[in-house]
C-alpha atoms as a PDB file:
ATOM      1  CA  UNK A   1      82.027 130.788  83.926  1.00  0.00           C
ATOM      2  CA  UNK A   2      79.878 128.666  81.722  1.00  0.00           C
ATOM      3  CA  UNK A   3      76.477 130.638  80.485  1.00  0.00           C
ATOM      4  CA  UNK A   4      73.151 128.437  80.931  1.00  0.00           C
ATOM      5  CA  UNK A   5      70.054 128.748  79.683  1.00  0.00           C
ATOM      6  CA  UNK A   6      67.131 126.611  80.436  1.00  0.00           C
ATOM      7  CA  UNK A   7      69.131 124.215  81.919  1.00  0.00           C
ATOM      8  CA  UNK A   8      71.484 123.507  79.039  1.00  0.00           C
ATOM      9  CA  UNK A   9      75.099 124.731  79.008  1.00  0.00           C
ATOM     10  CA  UNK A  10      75.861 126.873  76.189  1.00  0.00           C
ATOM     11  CA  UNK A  11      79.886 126.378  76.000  1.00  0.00           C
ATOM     12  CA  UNK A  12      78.998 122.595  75.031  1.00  0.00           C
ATOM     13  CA  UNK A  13      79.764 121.422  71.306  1.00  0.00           C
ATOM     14  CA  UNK A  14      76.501 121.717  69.063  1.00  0.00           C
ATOM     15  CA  UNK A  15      76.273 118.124  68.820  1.00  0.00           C
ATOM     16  CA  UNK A  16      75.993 117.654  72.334  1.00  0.00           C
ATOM     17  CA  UNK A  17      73.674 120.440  73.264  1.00  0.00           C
ATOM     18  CA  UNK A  18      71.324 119.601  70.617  1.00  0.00           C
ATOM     19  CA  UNK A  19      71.400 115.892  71.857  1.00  0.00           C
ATOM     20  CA  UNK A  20      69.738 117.124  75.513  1.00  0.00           C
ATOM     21  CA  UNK A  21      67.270 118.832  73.833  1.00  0.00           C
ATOM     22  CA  UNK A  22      63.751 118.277  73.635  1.00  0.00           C
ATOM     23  CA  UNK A  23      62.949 115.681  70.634  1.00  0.00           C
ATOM     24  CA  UNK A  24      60.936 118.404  68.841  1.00  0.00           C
ATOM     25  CA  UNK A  25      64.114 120.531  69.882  1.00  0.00           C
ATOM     26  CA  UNK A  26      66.305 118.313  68.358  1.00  0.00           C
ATOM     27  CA  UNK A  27      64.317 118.167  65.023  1.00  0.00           C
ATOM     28  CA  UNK A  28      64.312 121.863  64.800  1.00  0.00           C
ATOM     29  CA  UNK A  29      68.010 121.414  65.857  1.00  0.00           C
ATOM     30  CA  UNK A  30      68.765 119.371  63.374  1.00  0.00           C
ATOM     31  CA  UNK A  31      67.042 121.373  60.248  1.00  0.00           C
ATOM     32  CA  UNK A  32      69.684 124.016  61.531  1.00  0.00           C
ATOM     33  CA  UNK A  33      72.231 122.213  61.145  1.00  0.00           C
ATOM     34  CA  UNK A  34      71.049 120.798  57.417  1.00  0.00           C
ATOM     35  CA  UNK A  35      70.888 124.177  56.630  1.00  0.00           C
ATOM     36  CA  UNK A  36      73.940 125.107  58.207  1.00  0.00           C
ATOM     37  CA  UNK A  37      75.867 122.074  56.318  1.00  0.00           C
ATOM     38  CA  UNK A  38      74.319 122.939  53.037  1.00  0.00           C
ATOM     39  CA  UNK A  39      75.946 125.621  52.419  1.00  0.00           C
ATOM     40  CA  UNK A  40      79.323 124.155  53.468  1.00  0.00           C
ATOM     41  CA  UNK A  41      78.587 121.825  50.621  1.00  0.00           C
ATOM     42  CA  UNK A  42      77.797 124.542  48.685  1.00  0.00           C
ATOM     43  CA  UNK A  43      81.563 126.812  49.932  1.00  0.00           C
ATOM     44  CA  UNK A  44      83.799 123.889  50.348  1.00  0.00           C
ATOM     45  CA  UNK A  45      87.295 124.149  49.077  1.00  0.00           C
ATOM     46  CA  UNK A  46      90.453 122.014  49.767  1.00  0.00           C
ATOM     47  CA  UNK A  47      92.917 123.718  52.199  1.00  0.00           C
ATOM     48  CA  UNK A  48      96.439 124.336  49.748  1.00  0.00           C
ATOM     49  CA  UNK A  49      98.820 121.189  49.928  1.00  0.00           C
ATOM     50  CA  UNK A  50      95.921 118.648  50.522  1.00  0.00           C
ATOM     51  CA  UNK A  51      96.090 117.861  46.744  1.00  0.00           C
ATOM     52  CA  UNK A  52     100.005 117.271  47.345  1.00  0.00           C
ATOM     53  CA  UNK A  53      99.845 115.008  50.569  1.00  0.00           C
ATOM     54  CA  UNK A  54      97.543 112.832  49.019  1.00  0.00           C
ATOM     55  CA  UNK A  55      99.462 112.754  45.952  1.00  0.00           C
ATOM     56  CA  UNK A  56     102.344 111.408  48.377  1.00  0.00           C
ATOM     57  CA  UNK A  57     100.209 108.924  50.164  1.00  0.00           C
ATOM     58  CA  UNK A  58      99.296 107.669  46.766  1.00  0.00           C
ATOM     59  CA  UNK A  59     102.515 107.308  45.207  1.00  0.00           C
ATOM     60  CA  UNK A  60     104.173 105.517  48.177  1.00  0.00           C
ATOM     61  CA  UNK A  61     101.305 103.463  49.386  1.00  0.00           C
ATOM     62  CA  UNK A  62     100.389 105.174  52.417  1.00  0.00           C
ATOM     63  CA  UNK A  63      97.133 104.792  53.472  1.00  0.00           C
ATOM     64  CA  UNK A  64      95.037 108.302  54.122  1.00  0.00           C
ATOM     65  CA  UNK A  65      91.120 108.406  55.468  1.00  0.00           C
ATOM     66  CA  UNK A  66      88.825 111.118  56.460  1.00  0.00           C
ATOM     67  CA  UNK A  67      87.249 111.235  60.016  1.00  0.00           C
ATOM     68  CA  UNK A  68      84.959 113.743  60.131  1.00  0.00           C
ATOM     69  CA  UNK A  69      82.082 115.984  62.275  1.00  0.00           C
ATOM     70  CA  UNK A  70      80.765 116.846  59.339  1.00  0.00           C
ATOM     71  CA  UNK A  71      77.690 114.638  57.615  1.00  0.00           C
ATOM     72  CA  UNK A  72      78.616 111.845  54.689  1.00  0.00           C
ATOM     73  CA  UNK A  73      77.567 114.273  51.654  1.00  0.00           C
ATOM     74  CA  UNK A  74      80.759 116.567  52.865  1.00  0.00           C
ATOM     75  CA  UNK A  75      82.878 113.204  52.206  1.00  0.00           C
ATOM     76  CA  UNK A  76      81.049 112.749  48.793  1.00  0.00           C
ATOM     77  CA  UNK A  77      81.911 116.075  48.158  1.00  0.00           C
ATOM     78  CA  UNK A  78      85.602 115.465  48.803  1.00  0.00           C
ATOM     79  CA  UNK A  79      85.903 112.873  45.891  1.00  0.00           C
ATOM     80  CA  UNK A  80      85.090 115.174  43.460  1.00  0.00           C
ATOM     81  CA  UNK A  81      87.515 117.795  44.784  1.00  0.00           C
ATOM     82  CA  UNK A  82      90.501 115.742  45.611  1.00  0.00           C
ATOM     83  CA  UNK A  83      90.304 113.590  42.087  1.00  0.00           C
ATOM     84  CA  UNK A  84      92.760 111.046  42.779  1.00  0.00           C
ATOM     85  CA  UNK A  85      92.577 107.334  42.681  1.00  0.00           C
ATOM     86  CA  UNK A  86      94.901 104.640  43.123  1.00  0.00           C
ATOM     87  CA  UNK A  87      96.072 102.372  40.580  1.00  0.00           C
ATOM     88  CA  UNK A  88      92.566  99.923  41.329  1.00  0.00           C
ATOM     89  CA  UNK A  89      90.458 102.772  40.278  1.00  0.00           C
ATOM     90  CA  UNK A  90      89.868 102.824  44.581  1.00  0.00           C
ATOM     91  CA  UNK A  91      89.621 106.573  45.667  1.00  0.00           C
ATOM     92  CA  UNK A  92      92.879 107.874  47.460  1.00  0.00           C
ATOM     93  CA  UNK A  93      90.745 108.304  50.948  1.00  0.00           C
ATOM     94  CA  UNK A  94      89.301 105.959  52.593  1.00  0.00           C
ATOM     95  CA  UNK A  95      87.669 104.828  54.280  1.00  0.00           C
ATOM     96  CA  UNK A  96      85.763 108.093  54.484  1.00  0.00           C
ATOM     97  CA  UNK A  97      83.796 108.488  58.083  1.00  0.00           C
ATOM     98  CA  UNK A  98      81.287 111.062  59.177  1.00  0.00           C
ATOM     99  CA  UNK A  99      79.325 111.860  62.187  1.00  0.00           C
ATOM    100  CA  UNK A 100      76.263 109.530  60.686  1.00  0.00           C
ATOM    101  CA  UNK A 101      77.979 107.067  59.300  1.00  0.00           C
ATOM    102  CA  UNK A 102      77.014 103.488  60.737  1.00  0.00           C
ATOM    103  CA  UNK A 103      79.346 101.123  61.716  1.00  0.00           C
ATOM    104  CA  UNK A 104      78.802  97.895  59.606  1.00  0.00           C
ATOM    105  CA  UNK A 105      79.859  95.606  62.427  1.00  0.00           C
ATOM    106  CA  UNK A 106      77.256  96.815  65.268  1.00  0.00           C
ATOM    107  CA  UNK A 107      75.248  98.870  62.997  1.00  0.00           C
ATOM    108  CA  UNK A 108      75.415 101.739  65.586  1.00  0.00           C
ATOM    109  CA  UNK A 109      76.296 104.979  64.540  1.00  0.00           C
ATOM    110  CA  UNK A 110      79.428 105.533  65.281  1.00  0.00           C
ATOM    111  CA  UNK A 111      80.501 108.140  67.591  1.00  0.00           C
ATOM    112  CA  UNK A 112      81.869 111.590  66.769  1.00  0.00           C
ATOM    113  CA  UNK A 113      85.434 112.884  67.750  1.00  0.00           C
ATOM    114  CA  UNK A 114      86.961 112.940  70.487  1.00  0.00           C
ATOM    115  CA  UNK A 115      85.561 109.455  70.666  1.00  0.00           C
ATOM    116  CA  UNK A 116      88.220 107.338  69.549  1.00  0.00           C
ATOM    117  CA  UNK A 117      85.510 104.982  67.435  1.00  0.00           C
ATOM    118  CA  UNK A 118      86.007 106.121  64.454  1.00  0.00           C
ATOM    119  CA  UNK A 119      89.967 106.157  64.420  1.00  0.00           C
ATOM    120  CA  UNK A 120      89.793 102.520  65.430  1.00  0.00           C
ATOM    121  CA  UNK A 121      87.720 101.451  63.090  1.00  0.00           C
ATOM    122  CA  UNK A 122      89.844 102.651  60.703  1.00  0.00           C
ATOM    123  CA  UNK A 123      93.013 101.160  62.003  1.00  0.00           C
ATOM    124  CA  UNK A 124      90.904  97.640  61.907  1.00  0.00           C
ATOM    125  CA  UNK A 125      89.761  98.422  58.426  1.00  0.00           C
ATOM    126  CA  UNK A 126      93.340  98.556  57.072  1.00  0.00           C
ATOM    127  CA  UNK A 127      94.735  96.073  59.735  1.00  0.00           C
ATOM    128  CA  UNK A 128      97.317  98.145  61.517  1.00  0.00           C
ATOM    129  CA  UNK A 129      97.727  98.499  65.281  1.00  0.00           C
ATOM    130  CA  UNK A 130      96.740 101.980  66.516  1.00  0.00           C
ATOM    131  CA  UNK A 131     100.566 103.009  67.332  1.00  0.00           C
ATOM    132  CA  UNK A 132     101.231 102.939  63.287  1.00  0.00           C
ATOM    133  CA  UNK A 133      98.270 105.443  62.541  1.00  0.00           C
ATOM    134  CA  UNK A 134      98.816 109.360  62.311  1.00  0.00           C
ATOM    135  CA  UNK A 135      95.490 111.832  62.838  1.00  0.00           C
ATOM    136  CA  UNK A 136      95.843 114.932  60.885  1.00  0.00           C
ATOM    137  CA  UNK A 137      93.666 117.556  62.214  1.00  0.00           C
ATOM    138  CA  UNK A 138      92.874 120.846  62.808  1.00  0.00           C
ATOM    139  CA  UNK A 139      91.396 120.908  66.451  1.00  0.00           C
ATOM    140  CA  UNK A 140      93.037 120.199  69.351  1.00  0.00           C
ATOM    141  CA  UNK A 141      90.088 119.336  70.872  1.00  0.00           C
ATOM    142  CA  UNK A 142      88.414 116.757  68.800  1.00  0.00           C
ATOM    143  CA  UNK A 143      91.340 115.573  66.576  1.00  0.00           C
ATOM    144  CA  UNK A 144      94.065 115.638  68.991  1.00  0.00           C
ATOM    145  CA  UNK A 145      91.864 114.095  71.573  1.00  0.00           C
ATOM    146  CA  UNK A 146      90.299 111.346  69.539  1.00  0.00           C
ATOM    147  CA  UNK A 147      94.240 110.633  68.471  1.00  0.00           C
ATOM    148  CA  UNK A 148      95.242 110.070  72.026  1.00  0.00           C
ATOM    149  CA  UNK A 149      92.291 108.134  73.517  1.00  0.00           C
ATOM    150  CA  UNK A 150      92.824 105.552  70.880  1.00  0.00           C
ATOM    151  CA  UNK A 151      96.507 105.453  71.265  1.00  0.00           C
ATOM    152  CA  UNK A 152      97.106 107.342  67.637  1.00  0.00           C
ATOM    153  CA  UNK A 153     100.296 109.551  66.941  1.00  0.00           C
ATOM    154  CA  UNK A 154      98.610 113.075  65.989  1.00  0.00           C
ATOM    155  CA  UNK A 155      99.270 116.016  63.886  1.00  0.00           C
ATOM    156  CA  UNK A 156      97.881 119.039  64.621  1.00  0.00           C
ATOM    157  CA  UNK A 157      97.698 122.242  62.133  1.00  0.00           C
ATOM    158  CA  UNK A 158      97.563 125.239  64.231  1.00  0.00           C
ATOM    159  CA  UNK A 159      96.105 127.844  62.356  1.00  0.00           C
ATOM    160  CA  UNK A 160      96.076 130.199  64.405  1.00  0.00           C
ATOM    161  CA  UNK A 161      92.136 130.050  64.544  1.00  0.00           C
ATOM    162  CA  UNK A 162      91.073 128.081  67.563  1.00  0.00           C
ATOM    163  CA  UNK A 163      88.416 125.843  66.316  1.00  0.00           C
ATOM    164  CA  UNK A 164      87.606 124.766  69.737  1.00  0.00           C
ATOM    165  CA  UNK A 165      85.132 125.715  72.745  1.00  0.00           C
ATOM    166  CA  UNK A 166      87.780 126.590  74.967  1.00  0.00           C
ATOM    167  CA  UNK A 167      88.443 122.917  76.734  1.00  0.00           C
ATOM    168  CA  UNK A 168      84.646 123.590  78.186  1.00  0.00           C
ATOM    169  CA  UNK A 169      83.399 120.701  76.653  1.00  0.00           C
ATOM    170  CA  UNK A 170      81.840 117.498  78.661  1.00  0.00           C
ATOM    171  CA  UNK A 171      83.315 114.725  76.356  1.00  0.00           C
ATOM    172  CA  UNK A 172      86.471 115.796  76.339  1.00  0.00           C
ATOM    173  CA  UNK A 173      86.471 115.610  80.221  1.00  0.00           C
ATOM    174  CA  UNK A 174      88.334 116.837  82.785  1.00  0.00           C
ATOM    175  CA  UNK A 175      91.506 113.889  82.853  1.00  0.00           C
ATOM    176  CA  UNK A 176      94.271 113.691  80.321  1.00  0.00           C
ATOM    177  CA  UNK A 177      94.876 116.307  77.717  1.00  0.00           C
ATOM    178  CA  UNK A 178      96.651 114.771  75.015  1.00  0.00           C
ATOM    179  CA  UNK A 179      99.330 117.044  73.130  1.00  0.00           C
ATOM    180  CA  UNK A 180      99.903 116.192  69.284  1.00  0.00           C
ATOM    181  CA  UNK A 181     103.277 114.744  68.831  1.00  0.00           C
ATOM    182  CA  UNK A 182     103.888 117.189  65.748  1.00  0.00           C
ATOM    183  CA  UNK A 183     102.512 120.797  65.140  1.00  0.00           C
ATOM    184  CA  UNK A 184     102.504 122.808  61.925  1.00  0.00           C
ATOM    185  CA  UNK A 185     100.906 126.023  60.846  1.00  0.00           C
ATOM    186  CA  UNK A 186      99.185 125.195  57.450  1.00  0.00           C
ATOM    187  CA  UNK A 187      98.080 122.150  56.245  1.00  0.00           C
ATOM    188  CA  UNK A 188     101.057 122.232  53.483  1.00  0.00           C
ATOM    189  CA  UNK A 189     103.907 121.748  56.258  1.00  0.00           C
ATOM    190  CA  UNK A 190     101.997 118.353  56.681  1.00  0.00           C
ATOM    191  CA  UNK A 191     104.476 116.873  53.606  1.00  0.00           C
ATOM    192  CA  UNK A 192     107.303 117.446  55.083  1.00  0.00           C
ATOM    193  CA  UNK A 193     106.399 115.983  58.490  1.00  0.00           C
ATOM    194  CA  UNK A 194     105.487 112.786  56.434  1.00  0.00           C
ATOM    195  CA  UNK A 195     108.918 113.133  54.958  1.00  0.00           C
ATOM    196  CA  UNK A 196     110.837 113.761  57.354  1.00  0.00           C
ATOM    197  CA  UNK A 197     109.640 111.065  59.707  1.00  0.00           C
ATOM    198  CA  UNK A 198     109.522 108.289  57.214  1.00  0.00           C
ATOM    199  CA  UNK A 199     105.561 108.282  57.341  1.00  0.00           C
END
């Protein structure tokens, strides 16, 4: 049973809920989240074998981007942690997408996962059809979803830790529930899928 209060179902994603609030909701909404995202900035750490991945990617060519919930600083923050450029000085990932980053064709904001937006746009950034791009996520839910409504391969790392909010949520719908076409436990095993499947 979903739990509701004042009209608003709480078992919806944050981003959602705080979007059918009341505009001076959503402001105090969104200082919550600021403060909330601060101190990710503040905590964040690469998962192990991220550092190695990209290392592949780099070394055979392989393109590698970042869609994210998170806000654009979290992707700034990821250039200093990852470190690795390719031989045009260009940094290993990207591009780099967040939940307010604007979409230079429309100049919309593009949508956040499971919307497939973002994921497309990056497939028309580096000119390949959707079928030749692999999401790498951790949620079933927003990665694995996203993957599948834009006709993505996906690659989900199960931790164990379900991310999610229980297939509750409103986008995410009640039709197709994509399953990834690869599943791993730790982001590490993600190598060897690459490997292994000539990615």
């Amino acid at each position: 049973m979903n739990d509701v209060v004042g009209g608003l179902n709480l078992d919806e994603d944050a981003l959602i809920l705080a979007s059918q609030l009341s505009p001076l909701g959503q402001v105090k909404c969104s200082a919550v989240l600021k403060e909330v995202e601060e101190k990710v900035l503040r905590e964040i750490s690469l998962n192990p074998g991220v550092v190695s991945v990209l290392r592949y990617c780099n070394e055979v060519n392989l393109n590698a981007a970042v869609v994210t919930r998170n806000i654009e600083k979290v992707t700034e923050r990821l250039v200093d942690l990852v470190g690795i450029t390719r031989s045009d000085g260009s940094f290993v990932l990207d591009p780099m997408l967040a939940r307010n980053s604007v979409n230079t064709k429309t100049g919309e904001v593009i949508r956040a996962k499971p919307n497939p937006d973002a994921l497309i746009m990056v497939c028309e950034t580096w000119g390949l059809e959707v079928g030749e791009v692999v999401m790498v996520g951790d949620s079933l839910e927003d990665d694995v979803q996203a993957a599948g409504r834009a006709g993505c391969r996906s690659l989900l790392i199960d931790t164990g830790f379900d991310n999610s909010t229980g297939n509750k949520r409103s986008d995410v719908g009640s039709g197709v529930m994509y399953e990834p076409d690869w599943t791993v436990s730790e982001f590490a095993d993600v190598l060897g899928v690459l490997k292994e499947n000539g990615l």
